[in-house]
C-alpha atoms as a PDB file:
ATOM      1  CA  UNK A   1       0.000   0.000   0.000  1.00  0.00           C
ATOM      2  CA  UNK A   2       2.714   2.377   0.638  1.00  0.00           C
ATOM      3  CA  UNK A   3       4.412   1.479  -2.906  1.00  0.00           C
ATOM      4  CA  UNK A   4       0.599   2.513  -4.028  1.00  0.00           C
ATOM      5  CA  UNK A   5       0.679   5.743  -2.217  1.00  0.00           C
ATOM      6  CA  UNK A   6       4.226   6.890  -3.605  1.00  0.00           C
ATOM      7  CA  UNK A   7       2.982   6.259  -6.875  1.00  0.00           C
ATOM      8  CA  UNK A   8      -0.034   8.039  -6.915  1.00  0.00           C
ATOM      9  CA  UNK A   9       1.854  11.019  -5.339  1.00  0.00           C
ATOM     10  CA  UNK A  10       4.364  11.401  -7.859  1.00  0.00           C
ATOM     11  CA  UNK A  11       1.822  11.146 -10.896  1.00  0.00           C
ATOM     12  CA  UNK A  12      -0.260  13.775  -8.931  1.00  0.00           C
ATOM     13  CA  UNK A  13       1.894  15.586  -6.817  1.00  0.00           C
ATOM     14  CA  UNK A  14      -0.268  15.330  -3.905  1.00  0.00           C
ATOM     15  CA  UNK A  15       0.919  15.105  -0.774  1.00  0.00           C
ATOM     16  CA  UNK A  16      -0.316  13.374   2.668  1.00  0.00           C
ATOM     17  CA  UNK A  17      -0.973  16.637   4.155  1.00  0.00           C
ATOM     18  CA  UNK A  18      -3.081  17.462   0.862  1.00  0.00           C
ATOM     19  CA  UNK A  19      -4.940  14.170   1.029  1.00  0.00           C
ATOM     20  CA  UNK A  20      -6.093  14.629   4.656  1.00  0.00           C
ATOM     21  CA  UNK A  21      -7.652  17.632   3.560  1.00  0.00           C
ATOM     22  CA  UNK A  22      -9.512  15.990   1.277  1.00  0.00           C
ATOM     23  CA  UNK A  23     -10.330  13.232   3.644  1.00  0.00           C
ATOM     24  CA  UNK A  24     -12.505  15.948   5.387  1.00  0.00           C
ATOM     25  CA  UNK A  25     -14.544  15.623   2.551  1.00  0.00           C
ATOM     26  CA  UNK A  26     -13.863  12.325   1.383  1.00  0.00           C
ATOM     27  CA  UNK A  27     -18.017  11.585   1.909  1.00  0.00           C
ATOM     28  CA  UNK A  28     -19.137  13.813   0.108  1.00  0.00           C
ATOM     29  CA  UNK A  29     -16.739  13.085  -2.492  1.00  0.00           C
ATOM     30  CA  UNK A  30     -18.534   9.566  -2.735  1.00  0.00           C
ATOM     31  CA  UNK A  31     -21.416  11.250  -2.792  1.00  0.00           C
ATOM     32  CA  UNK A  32     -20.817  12.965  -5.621  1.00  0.00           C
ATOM     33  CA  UNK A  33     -19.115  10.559  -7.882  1.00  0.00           C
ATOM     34  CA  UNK A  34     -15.411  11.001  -7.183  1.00  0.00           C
ATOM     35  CA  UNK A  35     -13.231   8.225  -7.882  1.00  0.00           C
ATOM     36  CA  UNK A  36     -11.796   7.198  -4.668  1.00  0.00           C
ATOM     37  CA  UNK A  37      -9.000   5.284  -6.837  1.00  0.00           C
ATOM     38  CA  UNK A  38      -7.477   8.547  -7.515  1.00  0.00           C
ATOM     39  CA  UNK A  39      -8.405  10.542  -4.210  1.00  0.00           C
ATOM     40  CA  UNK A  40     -11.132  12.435  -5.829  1.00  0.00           C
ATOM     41  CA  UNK A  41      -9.295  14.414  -8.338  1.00  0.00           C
ATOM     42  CA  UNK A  42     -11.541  16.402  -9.883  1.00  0.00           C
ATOM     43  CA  UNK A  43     -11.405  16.188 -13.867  1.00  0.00           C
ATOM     44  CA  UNK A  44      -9.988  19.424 -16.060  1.00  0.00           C
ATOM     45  CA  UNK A  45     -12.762  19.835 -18.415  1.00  0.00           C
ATOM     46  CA  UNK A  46     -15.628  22.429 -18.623  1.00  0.00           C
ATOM     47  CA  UNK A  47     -18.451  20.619 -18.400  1.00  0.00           C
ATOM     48  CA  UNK A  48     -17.492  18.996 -14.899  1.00  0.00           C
ATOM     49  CA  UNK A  49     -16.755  22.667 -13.358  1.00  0.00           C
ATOM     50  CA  UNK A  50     -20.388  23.771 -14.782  1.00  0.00           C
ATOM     51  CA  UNK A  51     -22.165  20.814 -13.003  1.00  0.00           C
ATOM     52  CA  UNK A  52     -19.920  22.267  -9.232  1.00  0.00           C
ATOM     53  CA  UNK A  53     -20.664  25.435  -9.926  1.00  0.00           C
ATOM     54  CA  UNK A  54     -24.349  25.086 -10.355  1.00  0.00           C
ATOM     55  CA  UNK A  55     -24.035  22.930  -7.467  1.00  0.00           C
ATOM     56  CA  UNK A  56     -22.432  26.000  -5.547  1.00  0.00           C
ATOM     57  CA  UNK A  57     -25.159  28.031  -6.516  1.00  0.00           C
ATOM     58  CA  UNK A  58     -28.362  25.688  -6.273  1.00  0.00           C
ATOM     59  CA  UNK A  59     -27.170  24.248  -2.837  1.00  0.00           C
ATOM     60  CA  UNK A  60     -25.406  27.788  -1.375  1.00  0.00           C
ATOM     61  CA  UNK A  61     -26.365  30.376  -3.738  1.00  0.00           C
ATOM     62  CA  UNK A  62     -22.556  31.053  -3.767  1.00  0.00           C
ATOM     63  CA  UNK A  63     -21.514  33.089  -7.193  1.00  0.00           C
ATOM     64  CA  UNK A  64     -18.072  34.602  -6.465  1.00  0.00           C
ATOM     65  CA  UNK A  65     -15.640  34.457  -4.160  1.00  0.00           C
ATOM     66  CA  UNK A  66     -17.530  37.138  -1.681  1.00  0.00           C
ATOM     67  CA  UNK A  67     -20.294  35.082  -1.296  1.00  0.00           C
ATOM     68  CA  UNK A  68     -18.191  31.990  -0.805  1.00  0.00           C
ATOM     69  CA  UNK A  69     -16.532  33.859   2.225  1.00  0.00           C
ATOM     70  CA  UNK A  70     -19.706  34.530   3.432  1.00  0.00           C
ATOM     71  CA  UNK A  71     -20.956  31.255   3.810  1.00  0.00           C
ATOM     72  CA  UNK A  72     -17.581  29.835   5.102  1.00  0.00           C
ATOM     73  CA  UNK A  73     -17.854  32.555   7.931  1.00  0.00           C
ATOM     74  CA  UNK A  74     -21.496  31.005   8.654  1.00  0.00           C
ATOM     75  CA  UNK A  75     -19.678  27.423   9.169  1.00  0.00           C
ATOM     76  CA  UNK A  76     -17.054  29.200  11.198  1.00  0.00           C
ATOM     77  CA  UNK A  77     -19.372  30.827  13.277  1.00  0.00           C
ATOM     78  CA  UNK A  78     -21.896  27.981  14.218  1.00  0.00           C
ATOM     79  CA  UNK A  79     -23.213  25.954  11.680  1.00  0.00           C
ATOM     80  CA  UNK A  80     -25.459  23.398  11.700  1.00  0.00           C
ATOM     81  CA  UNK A  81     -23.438  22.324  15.237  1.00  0.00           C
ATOM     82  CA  UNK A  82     -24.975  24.345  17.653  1.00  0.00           C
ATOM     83  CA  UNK A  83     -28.190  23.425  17.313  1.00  0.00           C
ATOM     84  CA  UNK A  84     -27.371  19.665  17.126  1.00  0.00           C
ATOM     85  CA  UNK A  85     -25.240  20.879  20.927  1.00  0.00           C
ATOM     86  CA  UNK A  86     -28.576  22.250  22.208  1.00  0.00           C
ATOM     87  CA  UNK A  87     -30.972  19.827  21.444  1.00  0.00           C
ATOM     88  CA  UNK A  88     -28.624  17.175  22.669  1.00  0.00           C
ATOM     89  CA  UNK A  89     -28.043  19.331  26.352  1.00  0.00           C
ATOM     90  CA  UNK A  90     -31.835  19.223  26.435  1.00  0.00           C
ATOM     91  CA  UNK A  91     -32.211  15.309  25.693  1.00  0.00           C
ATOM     92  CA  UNK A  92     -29.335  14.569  28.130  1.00  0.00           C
ATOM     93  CA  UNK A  93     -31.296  16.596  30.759  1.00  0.00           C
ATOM     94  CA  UNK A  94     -34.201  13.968  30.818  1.00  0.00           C
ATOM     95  CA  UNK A  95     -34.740  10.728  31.730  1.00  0.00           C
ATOM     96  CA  UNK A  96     -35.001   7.799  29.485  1.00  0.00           C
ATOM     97  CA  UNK A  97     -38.691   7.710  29.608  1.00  0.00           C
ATOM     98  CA  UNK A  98     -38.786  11.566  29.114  1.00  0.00           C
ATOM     99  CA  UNK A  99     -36.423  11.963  26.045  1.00  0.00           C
ATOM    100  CA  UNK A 100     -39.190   9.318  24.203  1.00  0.00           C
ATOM    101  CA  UNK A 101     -42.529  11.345  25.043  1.00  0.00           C
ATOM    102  CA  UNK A 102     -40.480  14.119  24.103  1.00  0.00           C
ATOM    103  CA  UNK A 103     -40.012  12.170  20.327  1.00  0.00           C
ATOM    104  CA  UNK A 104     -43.226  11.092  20.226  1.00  0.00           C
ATOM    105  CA  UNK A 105     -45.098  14.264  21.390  1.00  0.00           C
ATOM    106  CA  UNK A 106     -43.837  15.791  17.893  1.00  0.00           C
ATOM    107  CA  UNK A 107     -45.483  15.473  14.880  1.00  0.00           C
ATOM    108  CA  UNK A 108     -43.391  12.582  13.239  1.00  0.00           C
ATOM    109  CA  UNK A 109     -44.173  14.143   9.489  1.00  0.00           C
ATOM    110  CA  UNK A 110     -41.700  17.299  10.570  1.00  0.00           C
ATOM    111  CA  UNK A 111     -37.814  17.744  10.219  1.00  0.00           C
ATOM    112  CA  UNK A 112     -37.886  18.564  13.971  1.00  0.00           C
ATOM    113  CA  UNK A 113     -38.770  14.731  14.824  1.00  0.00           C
ATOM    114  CA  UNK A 114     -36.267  13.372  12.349  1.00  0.00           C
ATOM    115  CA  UNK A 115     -34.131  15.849  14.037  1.00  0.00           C
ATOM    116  CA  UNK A 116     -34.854  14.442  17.391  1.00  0.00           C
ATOM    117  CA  UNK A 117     -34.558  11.037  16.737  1.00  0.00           C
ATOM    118  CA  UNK A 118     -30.791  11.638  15.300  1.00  0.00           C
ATOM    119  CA  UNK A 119     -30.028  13.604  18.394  1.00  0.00           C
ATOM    120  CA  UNK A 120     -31.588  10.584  20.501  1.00  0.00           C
ATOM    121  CA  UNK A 121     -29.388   8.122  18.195  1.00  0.00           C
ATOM    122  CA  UNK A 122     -25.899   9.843  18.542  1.00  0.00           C
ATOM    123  CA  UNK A 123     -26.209  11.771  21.868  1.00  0.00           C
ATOM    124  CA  UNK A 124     -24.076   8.763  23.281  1.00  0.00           C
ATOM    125  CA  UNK A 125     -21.627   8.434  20.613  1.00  0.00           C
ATOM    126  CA  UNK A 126     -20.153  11.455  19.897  1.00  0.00           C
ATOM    127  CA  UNK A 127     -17.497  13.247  21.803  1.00  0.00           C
ATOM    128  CA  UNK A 128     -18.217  16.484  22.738  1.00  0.00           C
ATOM    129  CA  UNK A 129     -18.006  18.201  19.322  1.00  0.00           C
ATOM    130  CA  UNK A 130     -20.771  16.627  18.183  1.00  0.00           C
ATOM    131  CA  UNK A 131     -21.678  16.852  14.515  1.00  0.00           C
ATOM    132  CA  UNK A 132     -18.900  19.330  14.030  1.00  0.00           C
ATOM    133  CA  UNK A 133     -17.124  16.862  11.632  1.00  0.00           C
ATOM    134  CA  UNK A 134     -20.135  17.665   9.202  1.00  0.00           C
ATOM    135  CA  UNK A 135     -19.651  21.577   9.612  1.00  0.00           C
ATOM    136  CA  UNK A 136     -16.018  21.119   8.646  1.00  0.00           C
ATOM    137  CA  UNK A 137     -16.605  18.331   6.080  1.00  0.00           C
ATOM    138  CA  UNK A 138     -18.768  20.919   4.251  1.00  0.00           C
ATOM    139  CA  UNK A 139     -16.472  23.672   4.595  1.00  0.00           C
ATOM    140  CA  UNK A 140     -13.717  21.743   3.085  1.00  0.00           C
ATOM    141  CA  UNK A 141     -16.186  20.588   0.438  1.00  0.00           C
ATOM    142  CA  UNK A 142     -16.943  24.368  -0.274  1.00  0.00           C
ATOM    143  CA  UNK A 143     -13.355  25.762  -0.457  1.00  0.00           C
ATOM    144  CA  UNK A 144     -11.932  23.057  -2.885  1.00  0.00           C
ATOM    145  CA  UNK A 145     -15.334  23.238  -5.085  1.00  0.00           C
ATOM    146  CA  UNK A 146     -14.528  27.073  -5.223  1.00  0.00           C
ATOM    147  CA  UNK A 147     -10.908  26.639  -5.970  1.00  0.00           C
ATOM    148  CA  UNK A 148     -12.142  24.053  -8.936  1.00  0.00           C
ATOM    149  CA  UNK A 149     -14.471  26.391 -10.503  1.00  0.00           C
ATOM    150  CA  UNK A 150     -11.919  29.894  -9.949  1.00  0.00           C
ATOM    151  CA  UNK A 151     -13.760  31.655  -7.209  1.00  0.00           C
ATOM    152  CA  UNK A 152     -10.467  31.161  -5.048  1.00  0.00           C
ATOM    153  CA  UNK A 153      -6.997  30.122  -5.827  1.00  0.00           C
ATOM    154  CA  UNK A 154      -5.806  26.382  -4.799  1.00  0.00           C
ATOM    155  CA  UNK A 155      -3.524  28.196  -2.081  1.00  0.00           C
ATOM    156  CA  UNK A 156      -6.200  30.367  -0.748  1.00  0.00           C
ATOM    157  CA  UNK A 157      -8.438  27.009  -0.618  1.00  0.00           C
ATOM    158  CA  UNK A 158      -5.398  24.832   1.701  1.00  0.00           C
ATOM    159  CA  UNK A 159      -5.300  28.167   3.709  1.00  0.00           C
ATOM    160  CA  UNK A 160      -8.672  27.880   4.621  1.00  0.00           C
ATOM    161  CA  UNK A 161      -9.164  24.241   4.476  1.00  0.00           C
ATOM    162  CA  UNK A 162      -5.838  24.195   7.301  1.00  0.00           C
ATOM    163  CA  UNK A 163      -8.112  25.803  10.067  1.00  0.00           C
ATOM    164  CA  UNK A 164     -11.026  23.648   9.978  1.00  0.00           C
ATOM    165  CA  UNK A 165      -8.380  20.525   9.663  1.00  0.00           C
ATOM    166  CA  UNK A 166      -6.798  21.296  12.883  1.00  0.00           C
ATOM    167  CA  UNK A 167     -10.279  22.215  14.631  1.00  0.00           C
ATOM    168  CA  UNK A 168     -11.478  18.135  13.680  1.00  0.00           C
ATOM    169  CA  UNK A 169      -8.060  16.906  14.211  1.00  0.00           C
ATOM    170  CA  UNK A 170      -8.572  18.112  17.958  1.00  0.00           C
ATOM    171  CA  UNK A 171     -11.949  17.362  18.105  1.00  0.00           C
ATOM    172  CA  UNK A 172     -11.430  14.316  17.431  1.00  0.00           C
ATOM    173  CA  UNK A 173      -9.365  10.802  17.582  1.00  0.00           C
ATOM    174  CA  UNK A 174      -9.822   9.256  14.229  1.00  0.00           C
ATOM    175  CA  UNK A 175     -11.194   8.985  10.772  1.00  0.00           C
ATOM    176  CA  UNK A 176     -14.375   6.350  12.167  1.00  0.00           C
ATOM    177  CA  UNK A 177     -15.073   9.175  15.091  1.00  0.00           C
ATOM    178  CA  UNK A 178     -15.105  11.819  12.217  1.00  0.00           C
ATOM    179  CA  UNK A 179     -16.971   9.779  10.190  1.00  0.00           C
ATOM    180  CA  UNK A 180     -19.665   8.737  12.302  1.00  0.00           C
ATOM    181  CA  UNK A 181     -19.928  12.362  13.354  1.00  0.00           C
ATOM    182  CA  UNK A 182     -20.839  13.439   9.824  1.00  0.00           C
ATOM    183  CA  UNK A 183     -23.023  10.799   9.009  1.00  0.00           C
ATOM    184  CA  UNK A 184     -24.768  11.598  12.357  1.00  0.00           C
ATOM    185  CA  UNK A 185     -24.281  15.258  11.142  1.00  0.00           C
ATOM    186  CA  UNK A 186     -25.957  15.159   7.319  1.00  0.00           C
ATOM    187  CA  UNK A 187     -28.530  12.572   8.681  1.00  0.00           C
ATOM    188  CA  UNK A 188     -29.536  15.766  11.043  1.00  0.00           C
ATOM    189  CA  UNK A 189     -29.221  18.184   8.397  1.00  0.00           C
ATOM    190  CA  UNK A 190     -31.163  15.648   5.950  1.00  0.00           C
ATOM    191  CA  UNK A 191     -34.350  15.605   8.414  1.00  0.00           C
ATOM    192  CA  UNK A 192     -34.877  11.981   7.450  1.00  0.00           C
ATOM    193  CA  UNK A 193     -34.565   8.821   9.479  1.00  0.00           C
ATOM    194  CA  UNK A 194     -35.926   6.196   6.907  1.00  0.00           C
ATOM    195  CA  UNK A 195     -34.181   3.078   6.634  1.00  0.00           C
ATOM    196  CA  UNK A 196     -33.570   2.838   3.048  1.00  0.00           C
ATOM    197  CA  UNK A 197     -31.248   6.387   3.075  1.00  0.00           C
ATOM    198  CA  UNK A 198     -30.132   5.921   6.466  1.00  0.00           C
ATOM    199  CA  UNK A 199     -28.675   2.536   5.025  1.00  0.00           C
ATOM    200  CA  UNK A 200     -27.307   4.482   1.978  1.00  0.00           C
ATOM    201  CA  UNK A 201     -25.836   6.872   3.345  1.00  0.00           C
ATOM    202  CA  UNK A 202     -24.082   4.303   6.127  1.00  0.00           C
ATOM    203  CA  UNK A 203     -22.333   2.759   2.836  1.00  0.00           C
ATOM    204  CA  UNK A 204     -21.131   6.115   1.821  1.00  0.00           C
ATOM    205  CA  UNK A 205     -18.705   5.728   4.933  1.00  0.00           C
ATOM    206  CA  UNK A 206     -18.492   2.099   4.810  1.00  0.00           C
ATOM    207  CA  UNK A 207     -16.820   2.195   1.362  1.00  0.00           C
ATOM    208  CA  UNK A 208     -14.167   4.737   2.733  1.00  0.00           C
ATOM    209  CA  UNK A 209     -12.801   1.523   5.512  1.00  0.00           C
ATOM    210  CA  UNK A 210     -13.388  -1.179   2.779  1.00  0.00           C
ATOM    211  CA  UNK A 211     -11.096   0.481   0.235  1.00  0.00           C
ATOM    212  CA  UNK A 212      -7.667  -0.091   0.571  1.00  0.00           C
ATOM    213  CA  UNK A 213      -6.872   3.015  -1.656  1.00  0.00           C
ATOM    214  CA  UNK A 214      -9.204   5.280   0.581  1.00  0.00           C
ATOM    215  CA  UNK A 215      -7.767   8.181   2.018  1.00  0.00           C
ATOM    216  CA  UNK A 216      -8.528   6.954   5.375  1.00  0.00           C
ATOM    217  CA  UNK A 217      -7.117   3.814   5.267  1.00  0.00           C
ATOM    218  CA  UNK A 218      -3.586   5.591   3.389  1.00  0.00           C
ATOM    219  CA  UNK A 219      -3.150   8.921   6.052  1.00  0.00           C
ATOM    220  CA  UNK A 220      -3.113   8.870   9.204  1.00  0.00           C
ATOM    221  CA  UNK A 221      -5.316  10.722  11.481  1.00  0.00           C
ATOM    222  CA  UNK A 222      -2.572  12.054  13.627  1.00  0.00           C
ATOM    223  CA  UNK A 223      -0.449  13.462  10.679  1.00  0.00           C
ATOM    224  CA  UNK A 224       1.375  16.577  11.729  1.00  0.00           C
ATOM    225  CA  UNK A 225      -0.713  19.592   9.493  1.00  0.00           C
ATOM    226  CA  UNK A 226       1.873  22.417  10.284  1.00  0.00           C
END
């Protein structure tokens, strides 16, 4: 595997330090057809930067690099994490018993029940940053989409990308915590609890620890990022 790595490295001129950023993202990456084979390079051709940057702008309404800025500093500021923190200070406040009649006193056709139920779910399994591995998978997602489609420069992008890297790297202890943490995280943001996407999205991350040529299985978590 490390003969594998070397190789890659020189053809691409990535480094390790390069691929854990992307491993931030890595799930997303999957999700949006990435080859993990070649750590989700991201092909030079027109037609694949139209489809990100109408993917910027459908998902973020992000046009230019000002807007782009805009919506990192929402990530920076809170995201979709402190509201995941509260509802899960409230949960652990009650009893058992409680926590359920809380569930069930909501109307189960609402995002706030899914909501609920992924807070019940992971409100055991997560260290104390809770779903902050999704903030920061998204705002890795966002800078390298941006540096892609010329919003911001590839430097600019690792600049950025470096301060949410060493936030989750403290956060916390591994790749599977930071995974589970964003799945728990987009499975909040989702608003859905069904089986059939809860399952999909669960082999999303699977294939990332199955792959031997997945980023998480070639860097390791504890790789020095200054």
């Amino acid at each position: 595997m490390g003969q594998d790595r070397g190789a890659a490295q020189a053809v691409q001129g990535v480094t390790d330090k390069q691929l854990w950023f992307r491993g931030m993202s890595a799930i997303m990456d999957e999700m949006n057809g990435l080859d993990i084979r070649n750590d989700y390079e991201h092909d030079e051709n027109e037609e694949e930067k139209d489809r990100f940057r109408t993917s910027l702008e459908e998902e973020w309404r992000i046009h230019n690099r000002e807007e782009l800025l805009s919506a990192l500093e929402w990530i920076r500021e809170g995201g979709h994490r402190v509201a995941f923190e509260q509802m899960r200070t409230f949960m652990n406040a009650l009893s058992e018993a409680d926590q359920w009649k809380c569930i069930h006193s909501l109307n189960p056709e609402t995002g706030r029940y899914h909501e609920y139920l992924v807070v019940k779910t992971y409100m055991y399994k997560l260290p104390p940053a809770g779903i902050a591995a999704w903030d920061w998978g998204r705002y890795a997602n966002l800078c390298r989409k941006s540096a892609y489609v010329g919003f911001i420069t590839e430097v600019e992008a690792e600049q950025l990308i470096l301060e949410a890297a060493l936030e989750a790297q403290s956060a916390y202890s591994s790749w599977k915590e930071y995974a589970v943490a964003f799945l728990a995280g987009r499975l909040y943001w989702l608003e859905q609890t069904a089986e059939p996407l809860v399952q999909r999205q669960v082999n999303y991350v699977r294939n990332l620890f199955a792959q031997s040529k997945s980023i998480y299985n070639k860097v390791d978590w504890n790789l020095s990022l200054q």
